[in-house]
C-alpha atoms as a PDB file:
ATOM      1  CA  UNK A   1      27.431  62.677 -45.099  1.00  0.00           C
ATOM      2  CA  UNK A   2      24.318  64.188 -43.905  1.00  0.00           C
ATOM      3  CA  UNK A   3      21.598  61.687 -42.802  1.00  0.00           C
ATOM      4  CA  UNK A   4      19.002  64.059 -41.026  1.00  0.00           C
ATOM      5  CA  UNK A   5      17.909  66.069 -44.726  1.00  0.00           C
ATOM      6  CA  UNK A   6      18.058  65.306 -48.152  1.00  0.00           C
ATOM      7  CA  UNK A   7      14.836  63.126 -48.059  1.00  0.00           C
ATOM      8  CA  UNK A   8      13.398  64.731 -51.168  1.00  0.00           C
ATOM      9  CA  UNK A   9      15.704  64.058 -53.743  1.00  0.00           C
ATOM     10  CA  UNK A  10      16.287  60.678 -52.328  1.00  0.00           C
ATOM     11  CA  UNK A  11      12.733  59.913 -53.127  1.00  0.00           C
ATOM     12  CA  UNK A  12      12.955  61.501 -56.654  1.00  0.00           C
ATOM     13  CA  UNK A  13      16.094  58.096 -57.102  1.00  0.00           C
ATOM     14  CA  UNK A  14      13.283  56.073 -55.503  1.00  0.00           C
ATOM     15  CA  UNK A  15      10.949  56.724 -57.925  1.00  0.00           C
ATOM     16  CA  UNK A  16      13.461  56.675 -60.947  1.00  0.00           C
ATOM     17  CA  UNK A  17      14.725  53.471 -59.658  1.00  0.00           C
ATOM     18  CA  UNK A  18      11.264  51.419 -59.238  1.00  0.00           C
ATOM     19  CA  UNK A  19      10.213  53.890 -62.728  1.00  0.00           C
ATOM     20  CA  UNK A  20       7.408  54.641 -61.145  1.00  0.00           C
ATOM     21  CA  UNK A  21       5.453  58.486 -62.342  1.00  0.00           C
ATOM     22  CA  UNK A  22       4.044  59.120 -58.537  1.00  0.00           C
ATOM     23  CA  UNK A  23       4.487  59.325 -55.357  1.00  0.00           C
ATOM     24  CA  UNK A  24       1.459  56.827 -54.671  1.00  0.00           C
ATOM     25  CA  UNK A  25       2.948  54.087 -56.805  1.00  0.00           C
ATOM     26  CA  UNK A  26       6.199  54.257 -54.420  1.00  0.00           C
ATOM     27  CA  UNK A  27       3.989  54.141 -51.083  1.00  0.00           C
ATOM     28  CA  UNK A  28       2.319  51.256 -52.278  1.00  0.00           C
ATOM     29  CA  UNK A  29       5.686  49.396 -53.461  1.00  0.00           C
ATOM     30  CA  UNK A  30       7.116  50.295 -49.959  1.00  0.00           C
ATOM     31  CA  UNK A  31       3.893  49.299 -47.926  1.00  0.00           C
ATOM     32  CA  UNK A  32       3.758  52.941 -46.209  1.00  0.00           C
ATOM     33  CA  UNK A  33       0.938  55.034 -45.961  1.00  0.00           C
ATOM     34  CA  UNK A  34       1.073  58.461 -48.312  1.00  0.00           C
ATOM     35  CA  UNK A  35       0.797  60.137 -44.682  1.00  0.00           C
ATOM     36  CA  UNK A  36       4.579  58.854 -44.016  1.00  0.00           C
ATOM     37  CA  UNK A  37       5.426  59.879 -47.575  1.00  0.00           C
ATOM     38  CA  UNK A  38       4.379  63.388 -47.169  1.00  0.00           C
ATOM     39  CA  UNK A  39       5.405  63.906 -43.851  1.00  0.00           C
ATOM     40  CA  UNK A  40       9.139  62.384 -44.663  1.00  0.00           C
ATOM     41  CA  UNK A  41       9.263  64.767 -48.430  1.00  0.00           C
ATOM     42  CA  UNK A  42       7.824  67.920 -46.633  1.00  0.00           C
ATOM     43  CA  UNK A  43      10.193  67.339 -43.369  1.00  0.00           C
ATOM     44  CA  UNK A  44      13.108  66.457 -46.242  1.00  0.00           C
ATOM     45  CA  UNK A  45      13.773  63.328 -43.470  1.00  0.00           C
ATOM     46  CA  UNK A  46      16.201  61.269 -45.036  1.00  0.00           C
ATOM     47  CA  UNK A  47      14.866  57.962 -45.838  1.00  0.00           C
ATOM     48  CA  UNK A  48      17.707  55.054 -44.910  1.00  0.00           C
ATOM     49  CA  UNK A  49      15.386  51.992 -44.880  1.00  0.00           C
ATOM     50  CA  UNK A  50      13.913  52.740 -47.553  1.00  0.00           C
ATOM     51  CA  UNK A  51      17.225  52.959 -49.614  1.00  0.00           C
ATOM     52  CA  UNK A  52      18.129  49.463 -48.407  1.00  0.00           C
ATOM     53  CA  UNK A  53      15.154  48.325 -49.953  1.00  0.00           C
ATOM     54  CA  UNK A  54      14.941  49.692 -53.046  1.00  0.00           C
ATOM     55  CA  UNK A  55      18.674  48.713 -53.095  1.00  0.00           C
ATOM     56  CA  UNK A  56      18.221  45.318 -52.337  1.00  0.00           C
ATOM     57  CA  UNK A  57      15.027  44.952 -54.850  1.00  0.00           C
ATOM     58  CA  UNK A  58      16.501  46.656 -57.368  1.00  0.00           C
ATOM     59  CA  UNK A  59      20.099  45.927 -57.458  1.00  0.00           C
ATOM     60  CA  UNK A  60      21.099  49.660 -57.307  1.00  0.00           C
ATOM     61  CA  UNK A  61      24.006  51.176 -56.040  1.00  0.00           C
ATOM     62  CA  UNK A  62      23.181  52.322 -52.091  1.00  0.00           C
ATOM     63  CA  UNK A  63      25.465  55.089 -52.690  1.00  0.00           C
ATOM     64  CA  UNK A  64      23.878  56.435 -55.501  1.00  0.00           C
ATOM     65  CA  UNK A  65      19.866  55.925 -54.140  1.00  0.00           C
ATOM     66  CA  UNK A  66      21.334  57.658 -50.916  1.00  0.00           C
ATOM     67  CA  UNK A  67      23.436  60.481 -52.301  1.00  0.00           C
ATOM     68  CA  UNK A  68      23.211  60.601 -56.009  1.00  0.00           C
ATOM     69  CA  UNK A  69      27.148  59.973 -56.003  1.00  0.00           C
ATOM     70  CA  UNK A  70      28.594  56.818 -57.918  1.00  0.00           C
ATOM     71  CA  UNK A  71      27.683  54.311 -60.208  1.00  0.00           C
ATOM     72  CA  UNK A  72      23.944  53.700 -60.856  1.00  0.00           C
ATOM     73  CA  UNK A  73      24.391  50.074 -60.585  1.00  0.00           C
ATOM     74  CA  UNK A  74      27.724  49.238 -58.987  1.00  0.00           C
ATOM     75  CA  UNK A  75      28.342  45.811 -61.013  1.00  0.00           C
ATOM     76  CA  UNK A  76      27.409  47.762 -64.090  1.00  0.00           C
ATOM     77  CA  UNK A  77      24.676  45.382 -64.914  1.00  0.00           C
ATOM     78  CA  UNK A  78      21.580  47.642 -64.763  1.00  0.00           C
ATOM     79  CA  UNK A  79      19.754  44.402 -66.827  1.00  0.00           C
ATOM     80  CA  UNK A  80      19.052  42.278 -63.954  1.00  0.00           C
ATOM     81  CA  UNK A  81      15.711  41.455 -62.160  1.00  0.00           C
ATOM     82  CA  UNK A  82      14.602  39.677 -59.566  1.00  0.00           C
ATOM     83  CA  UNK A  83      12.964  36.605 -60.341  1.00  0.00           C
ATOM     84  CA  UNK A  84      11.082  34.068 -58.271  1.00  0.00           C
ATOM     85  CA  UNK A  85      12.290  30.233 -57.920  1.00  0.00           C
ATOM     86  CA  UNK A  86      10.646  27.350 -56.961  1.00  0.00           C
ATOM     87  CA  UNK A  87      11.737  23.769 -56.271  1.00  0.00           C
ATOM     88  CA  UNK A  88      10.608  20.935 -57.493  1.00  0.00           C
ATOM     89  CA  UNK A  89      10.731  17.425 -55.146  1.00  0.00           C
ATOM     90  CA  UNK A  90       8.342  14.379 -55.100  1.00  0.00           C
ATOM     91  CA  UNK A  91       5.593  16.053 -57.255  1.00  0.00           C
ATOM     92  CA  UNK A  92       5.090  18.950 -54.880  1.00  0.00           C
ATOM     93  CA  UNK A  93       6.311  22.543 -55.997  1.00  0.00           C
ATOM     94  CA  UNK A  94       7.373  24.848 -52.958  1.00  0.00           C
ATOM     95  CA  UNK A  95       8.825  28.718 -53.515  1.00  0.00           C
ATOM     96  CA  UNK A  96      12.244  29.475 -53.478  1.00  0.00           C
ATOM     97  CA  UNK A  97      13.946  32.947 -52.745  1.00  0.00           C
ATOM     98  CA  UNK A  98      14.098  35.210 -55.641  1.00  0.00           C
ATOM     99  CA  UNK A  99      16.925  34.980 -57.619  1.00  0.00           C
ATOM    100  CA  UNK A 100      18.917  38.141 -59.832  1.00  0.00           C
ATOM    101  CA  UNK A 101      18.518  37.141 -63.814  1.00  0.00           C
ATOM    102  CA  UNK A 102      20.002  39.068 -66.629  1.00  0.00           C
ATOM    103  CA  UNK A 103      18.060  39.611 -69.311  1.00  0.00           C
ATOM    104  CA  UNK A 104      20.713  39.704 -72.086  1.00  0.00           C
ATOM    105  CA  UNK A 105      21.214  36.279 -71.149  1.00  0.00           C
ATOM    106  CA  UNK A 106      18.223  34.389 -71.552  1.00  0.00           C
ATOM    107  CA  UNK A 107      15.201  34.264 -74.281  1.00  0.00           C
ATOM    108  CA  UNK A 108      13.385  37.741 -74.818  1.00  0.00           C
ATOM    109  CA  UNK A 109       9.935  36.808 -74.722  1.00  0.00           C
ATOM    110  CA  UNK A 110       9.032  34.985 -71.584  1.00  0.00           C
ATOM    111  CA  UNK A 111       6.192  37.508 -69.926  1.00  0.00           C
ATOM    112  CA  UNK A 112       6.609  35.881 -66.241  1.00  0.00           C
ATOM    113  CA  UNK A 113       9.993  34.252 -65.693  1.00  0.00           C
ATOM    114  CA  UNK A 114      10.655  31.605 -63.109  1.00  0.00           C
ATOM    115  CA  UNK A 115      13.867  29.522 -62.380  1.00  0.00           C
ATOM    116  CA  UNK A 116      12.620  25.863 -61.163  1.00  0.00           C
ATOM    117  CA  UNK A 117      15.137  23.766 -59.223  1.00  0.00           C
ATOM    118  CA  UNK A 118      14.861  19.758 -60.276  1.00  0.00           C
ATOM    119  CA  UNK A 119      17.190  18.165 -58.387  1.00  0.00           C
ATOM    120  CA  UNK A 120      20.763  18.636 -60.557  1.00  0.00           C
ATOM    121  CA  UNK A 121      18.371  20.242 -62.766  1.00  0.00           C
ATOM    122  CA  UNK A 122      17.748  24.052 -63.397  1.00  0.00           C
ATOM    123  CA  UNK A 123      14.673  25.291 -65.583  1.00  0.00           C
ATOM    124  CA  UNK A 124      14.196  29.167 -66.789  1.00  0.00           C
ATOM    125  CA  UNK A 125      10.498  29.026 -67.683  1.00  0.00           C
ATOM    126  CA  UNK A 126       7.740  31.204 -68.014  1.00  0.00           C
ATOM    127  CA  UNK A 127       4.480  30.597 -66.275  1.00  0.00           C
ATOM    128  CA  UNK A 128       2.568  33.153 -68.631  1.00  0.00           C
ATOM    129  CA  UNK A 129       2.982  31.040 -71.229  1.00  0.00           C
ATOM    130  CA  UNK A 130      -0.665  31.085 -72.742  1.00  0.00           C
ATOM    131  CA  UNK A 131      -0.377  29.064 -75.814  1.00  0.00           C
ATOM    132  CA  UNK A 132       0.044  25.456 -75.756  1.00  0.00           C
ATOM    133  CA  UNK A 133       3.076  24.287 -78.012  1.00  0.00           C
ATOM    134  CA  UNK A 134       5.719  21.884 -78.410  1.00  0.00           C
ATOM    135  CA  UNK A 135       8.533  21.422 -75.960  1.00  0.00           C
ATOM    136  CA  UNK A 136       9.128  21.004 -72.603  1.00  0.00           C
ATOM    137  CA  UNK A 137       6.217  21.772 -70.012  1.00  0.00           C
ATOM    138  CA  UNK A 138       5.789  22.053 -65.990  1.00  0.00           C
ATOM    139  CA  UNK A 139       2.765  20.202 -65.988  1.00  0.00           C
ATOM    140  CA  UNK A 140       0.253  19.497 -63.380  1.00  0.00           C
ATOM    141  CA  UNK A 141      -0.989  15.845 -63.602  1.00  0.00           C
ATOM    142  CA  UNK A 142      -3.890  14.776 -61.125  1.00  0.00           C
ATOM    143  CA  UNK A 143      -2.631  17.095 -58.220  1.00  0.00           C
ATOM    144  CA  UNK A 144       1.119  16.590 -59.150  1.00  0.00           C
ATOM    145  CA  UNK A 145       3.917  18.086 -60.500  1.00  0.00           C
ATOM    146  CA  UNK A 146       6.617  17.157 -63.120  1.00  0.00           C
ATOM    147  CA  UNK A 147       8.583  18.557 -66.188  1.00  0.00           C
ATOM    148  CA  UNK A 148       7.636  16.691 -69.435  1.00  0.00           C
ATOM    149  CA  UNK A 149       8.105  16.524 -73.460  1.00  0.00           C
ATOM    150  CA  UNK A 150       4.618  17.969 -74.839  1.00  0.00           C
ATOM    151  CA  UNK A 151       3.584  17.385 -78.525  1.00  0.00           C
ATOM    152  CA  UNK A 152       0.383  19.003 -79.694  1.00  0.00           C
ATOM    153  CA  UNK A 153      -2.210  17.049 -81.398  1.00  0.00           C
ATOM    154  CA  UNK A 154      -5.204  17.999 -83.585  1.00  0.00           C
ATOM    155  CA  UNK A 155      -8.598  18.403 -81.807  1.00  0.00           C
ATOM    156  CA  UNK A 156      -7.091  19.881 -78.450  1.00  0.00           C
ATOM    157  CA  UNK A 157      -5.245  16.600 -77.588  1.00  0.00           C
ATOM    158  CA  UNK A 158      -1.464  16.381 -76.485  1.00  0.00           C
ATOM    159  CA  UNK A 159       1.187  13.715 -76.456  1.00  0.00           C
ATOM    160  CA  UNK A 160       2.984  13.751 -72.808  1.00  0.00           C
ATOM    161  CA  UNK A 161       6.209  12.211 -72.671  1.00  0.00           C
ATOM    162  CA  UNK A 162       8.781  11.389 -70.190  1.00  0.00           C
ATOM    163  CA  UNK A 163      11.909   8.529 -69.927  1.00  0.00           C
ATOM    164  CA  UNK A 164       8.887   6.506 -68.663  1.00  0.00           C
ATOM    165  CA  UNK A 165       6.210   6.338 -71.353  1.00  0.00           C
ATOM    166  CA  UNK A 166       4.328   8.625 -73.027  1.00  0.00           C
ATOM    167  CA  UNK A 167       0.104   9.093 -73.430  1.00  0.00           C
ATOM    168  CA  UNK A 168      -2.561  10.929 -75.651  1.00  0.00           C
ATOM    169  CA  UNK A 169      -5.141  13.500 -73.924  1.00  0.00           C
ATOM    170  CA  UNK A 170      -7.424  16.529 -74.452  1.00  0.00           C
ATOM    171  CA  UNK A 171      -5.301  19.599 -73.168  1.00  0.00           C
ATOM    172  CA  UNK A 172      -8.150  19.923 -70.737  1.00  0.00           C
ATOM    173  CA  UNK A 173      -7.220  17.194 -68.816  1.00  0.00           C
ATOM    174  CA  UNK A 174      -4.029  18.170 -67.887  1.00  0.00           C
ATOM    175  CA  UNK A 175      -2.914  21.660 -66.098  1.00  0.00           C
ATOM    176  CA  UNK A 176      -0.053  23.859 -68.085  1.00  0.00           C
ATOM    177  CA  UNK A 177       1.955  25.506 -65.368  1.00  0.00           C
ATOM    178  CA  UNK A 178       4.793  26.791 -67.146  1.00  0.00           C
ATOM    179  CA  UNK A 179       7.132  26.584 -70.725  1.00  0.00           C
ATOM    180  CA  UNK A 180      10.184  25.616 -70.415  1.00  0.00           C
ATOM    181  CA  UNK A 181      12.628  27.962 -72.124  1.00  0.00           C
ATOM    182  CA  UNK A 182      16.090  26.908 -71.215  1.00  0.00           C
ATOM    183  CA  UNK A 183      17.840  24.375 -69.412  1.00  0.00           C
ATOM    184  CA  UNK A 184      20.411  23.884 -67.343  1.00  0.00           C
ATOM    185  CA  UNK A 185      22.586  21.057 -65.662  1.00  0.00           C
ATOM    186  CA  UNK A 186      24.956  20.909 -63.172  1.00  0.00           C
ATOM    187  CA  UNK A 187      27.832  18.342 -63.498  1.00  0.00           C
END
């Protein structure tokens, strides 16, 4: 294994990994200046932190963003992302670390997945949900936070609902942060 050259075909699996088209695109994704790309592809410096980056990002095989040599993706999964989570506590939503999701897995169509954490509770929603429909919703109420049953009325009203109660408003009144698109309990 030869760490001192090799730099630019390990920037070629860079690219292919993050499918980015240029160079550019990879600086910016890597927070380097196209000054340290050039001068690491024309040297042909091997690039080792940048591997474990990508790697860890991506979910790609070290080996093969290094060397070319091995599996692509070593758990032969090559349909996960990372995803953000957040928790949910006491009305107040705080980020979480970003969690690997499989995409074969879980509904097709959600443009900006999020797992939320709700106590025994787990939540896969989108928060580019545009359209207001029925179901469940993480909804913004008067500066706090809570997942509840939405039912859409005629003339831009909802029905909010939770084990509580329920009450009519005008969708205005209320904040949409993200559709709920599966659910999940533990124990």
């Amino acid at each position: 294994m030869d760490f001192n050259t090799g730099g630019q075909k390990v920037v070629q699996r860079l690219l292919e990994a993050y499918g980015f088209k240029t160079r550019q695109a990879l600086c910016d994704k890597l927070g380097v200046a196209k000054s340290t790309m050039a001068s690491r592809y024309m040297r042909d410096i091997f690039p080792a932190d940048w591997v474990i980056q990508a790697s860890i990002e991506t979910g790609i095989n070290v080996e093969w963003l290094a060397f070319g040599t091995g599996e692509k993706y070593a758990n032969e999964n090559h349909l996960t992302l990372k995803v953000p989570s957040a928790v949910l506590e006491n009305g107040e939503l705080t980020s979480g670390e970003s969690l690997f999701y499989d995409e074969q897995l879980y509904p097709e169509d959600l443009s900006s997945p999020c797992v939320l954490f709700v106590g025994k509770g787990r939540y896969l929603m989108d928060q580019g949900a545009k359209d207001v429909c029925d179901g469940l919703w993480l909804m913004d109420i008067d500066g706090k936070k809570s997942i509840r049953e939405v039912m859409r009325l005629p003339q831009q009203k909802v029905r909010i609902s939770n084990e509580s109660g329920s009450f009519d408003c005008p969708m205005s009144d209320v904040k949409f942060v993200g559709f709920v698109s599966l659910v999940m309990r533990k124990g």
